[in-house]
PDB file of N, CA and C in Angstrom:
ATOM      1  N   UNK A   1      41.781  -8.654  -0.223  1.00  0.00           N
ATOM      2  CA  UNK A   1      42.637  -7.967   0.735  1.00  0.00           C
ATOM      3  C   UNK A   1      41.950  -6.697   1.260  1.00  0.00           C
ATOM      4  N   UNK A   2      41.280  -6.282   0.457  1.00  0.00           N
ATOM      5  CA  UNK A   2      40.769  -4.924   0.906  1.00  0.00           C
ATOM      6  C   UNK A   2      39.694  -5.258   2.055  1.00  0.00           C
ATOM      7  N   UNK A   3      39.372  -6.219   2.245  1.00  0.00           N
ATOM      8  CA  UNK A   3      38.199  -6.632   2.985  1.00  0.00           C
ATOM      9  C   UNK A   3      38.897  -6.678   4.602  1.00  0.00           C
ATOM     10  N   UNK A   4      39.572  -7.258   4.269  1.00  0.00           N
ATOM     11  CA  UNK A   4      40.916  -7.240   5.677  1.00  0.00           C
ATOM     12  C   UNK A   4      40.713  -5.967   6.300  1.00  0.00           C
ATOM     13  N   UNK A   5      41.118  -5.081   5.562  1.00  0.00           N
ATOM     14  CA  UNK A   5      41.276  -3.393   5.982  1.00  0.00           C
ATOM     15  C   UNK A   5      39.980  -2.946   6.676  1.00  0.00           C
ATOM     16  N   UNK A   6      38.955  -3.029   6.239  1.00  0.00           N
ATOM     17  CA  UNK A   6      37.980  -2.863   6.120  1.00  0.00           C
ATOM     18  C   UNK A   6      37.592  -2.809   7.494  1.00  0.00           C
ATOM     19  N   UNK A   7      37.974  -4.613   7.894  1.00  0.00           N
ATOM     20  CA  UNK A   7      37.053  -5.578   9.410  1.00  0.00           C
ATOM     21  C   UNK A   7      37.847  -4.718  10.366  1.00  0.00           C
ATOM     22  N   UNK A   8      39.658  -4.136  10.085  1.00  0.00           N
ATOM     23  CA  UNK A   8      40.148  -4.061  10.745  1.00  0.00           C
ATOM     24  C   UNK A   8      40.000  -3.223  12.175  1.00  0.00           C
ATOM     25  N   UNK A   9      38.790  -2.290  11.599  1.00  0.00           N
ATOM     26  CA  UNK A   9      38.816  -0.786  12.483  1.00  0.00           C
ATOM     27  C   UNK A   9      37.904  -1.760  14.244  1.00  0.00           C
ATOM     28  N   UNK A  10      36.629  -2.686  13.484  1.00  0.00           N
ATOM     29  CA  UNK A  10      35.776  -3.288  14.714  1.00  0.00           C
ATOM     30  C   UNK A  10      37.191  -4.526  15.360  1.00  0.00           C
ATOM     31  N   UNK A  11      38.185  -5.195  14.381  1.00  0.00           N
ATOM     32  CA  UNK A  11      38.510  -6.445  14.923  1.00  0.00           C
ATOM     33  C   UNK A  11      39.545  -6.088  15.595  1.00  0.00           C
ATOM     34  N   UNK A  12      40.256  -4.782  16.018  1.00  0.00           N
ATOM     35  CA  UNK A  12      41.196  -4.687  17.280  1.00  0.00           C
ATOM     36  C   UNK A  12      40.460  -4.545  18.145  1.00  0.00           C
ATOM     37  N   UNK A  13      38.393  -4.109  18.288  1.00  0.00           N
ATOM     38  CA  UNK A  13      37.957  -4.163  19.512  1.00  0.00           C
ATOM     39  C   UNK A  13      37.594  -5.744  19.854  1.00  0.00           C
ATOM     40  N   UNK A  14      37.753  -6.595  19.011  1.00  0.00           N
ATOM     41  CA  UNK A  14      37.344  -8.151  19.604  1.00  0.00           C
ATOM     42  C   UNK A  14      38.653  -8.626  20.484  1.00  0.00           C
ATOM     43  N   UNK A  15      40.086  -7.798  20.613  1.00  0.00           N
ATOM     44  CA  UNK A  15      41.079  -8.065  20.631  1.00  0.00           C
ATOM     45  C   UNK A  15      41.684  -9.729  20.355  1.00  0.00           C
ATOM     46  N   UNK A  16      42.585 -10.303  20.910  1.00  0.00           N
ATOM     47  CA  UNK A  16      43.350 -11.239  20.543  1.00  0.00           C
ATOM     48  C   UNK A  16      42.570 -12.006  20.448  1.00  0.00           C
ATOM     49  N   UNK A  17      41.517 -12.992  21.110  1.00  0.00           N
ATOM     50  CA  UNK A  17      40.374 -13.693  21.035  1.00  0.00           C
ATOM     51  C   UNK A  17      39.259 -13.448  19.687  1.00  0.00           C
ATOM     52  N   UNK A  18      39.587 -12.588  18.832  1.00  0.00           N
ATOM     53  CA  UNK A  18      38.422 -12.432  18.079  1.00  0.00           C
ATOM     54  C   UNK A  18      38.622 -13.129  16.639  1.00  0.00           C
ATOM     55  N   UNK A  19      39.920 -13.409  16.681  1.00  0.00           N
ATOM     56  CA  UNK A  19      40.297 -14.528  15.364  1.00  0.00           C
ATOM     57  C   UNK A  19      39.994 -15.906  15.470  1.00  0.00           C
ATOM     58  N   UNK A  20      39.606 -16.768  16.440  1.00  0.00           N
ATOM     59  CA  UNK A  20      38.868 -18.065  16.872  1.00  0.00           C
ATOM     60  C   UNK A  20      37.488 -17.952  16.266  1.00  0.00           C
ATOM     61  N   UNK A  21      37.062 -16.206  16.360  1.00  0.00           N
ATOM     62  CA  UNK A  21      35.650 -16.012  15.896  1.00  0.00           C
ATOM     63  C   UNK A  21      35.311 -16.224  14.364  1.00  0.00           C
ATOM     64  N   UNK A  22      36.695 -15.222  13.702  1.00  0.00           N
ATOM     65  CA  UNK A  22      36.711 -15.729  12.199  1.00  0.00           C
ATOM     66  C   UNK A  22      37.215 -17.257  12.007  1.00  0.00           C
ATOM     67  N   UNK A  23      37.779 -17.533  12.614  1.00  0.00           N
ATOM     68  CA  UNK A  23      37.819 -19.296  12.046  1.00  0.00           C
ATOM     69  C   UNK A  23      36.441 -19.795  11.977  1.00  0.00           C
ATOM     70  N   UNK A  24      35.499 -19.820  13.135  1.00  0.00           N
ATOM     71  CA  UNK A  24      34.316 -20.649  13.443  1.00  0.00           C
ATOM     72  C   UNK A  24      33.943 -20.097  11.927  1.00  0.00           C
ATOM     73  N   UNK A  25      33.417 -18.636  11.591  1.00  0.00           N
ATOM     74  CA  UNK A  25      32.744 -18.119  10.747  1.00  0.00           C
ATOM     75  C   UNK A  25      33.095 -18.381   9.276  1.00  0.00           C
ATOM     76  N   UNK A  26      34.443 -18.498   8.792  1.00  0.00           N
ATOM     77  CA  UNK A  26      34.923 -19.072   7.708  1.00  0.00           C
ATOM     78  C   UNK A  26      34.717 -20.659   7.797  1.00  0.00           C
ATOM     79  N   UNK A  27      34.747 -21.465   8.540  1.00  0.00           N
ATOM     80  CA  UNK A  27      34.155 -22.991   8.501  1.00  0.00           C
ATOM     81  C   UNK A  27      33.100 -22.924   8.019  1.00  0.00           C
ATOM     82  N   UNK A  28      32.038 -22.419   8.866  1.00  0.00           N
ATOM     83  CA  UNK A  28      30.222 -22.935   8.497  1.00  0.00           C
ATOM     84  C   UNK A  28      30.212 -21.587   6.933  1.00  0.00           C
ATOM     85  N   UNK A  29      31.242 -20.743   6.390  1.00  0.00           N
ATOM     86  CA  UNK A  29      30.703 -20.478   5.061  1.00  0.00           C
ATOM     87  C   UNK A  29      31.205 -21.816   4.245  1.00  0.00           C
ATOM     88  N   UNK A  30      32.216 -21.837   4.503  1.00  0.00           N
ATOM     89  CA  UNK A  30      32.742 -22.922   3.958  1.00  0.00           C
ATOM     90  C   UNK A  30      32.255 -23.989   3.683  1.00  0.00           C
ATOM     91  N   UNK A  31      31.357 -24.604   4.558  1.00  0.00           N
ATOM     92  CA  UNK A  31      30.547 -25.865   4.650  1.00  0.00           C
ATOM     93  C   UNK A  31      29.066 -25.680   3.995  1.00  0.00           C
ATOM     94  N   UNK A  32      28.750 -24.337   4.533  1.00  0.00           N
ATOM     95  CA  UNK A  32      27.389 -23.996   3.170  1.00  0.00           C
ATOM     96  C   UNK A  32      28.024 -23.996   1.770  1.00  0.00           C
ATOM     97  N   UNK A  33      28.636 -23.255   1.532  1.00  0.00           N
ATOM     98  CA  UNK A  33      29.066 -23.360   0.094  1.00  0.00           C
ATOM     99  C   UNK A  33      29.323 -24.684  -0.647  1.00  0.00           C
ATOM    100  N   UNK A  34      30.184 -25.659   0.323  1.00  0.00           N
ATOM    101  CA  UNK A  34      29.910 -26.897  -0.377  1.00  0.00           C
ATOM    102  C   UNK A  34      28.358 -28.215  -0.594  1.00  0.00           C
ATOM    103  N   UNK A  35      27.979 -27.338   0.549  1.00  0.00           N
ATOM    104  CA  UNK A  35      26.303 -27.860   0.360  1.00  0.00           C
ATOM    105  C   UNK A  35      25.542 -27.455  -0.423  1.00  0.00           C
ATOM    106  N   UNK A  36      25.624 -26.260  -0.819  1.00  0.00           N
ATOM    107  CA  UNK A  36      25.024 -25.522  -1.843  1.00  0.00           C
ATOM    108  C   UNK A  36      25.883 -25.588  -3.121  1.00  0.00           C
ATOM    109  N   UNK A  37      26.597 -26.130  -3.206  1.00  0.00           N
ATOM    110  CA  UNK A  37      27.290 -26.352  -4.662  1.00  0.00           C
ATOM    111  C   UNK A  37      27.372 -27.760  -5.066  1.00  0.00           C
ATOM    112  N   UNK A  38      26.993 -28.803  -3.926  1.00  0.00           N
ATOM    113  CA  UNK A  38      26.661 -30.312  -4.070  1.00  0.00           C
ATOM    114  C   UNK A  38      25.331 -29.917  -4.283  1.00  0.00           C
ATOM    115  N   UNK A  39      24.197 -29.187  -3.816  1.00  0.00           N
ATOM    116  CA  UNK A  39      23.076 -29.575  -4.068  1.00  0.00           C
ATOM    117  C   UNK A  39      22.534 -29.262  -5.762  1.00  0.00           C
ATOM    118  N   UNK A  40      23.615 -28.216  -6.126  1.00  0.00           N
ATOM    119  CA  UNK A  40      23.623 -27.875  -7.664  1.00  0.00           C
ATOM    120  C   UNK A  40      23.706 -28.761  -8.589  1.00  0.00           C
ATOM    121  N   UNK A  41      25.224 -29.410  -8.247  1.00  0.00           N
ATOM    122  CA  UNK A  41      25.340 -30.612  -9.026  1.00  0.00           C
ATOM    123  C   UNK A  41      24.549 -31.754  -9.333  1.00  0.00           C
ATOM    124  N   UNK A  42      23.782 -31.961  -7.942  1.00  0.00           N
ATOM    125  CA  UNK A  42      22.749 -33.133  -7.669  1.00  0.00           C
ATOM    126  C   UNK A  42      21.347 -32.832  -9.173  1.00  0.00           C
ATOM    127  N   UNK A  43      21.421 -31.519  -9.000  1.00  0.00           N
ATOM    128  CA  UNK A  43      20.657 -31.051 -10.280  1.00  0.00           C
ATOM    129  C   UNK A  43      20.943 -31.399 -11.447  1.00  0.00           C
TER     130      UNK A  43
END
């Protein structure tokens, strides 16, 4: 939660449009992390 606070001061200048930006950006972590945690297992 604190991280929220944090983005908040730059993410009222992306205004209403700038949360499409964190979706894209939470997907592709999302999708590394499971690539990188399949490639662990593969180990």
């Amino acid at each position: 939660m604190n991280n929220m606070n944090h983005a908040d001061g730059w993410m009222s200048g992306w205004g209403s449009g700038g949360m499409w930006g964190w979706t894209v950006i939470g997907t592709i972590v999302v999708v590394l992390l499971v690539v990188v945690i399949g490639k662990l297992l593969k180990k």
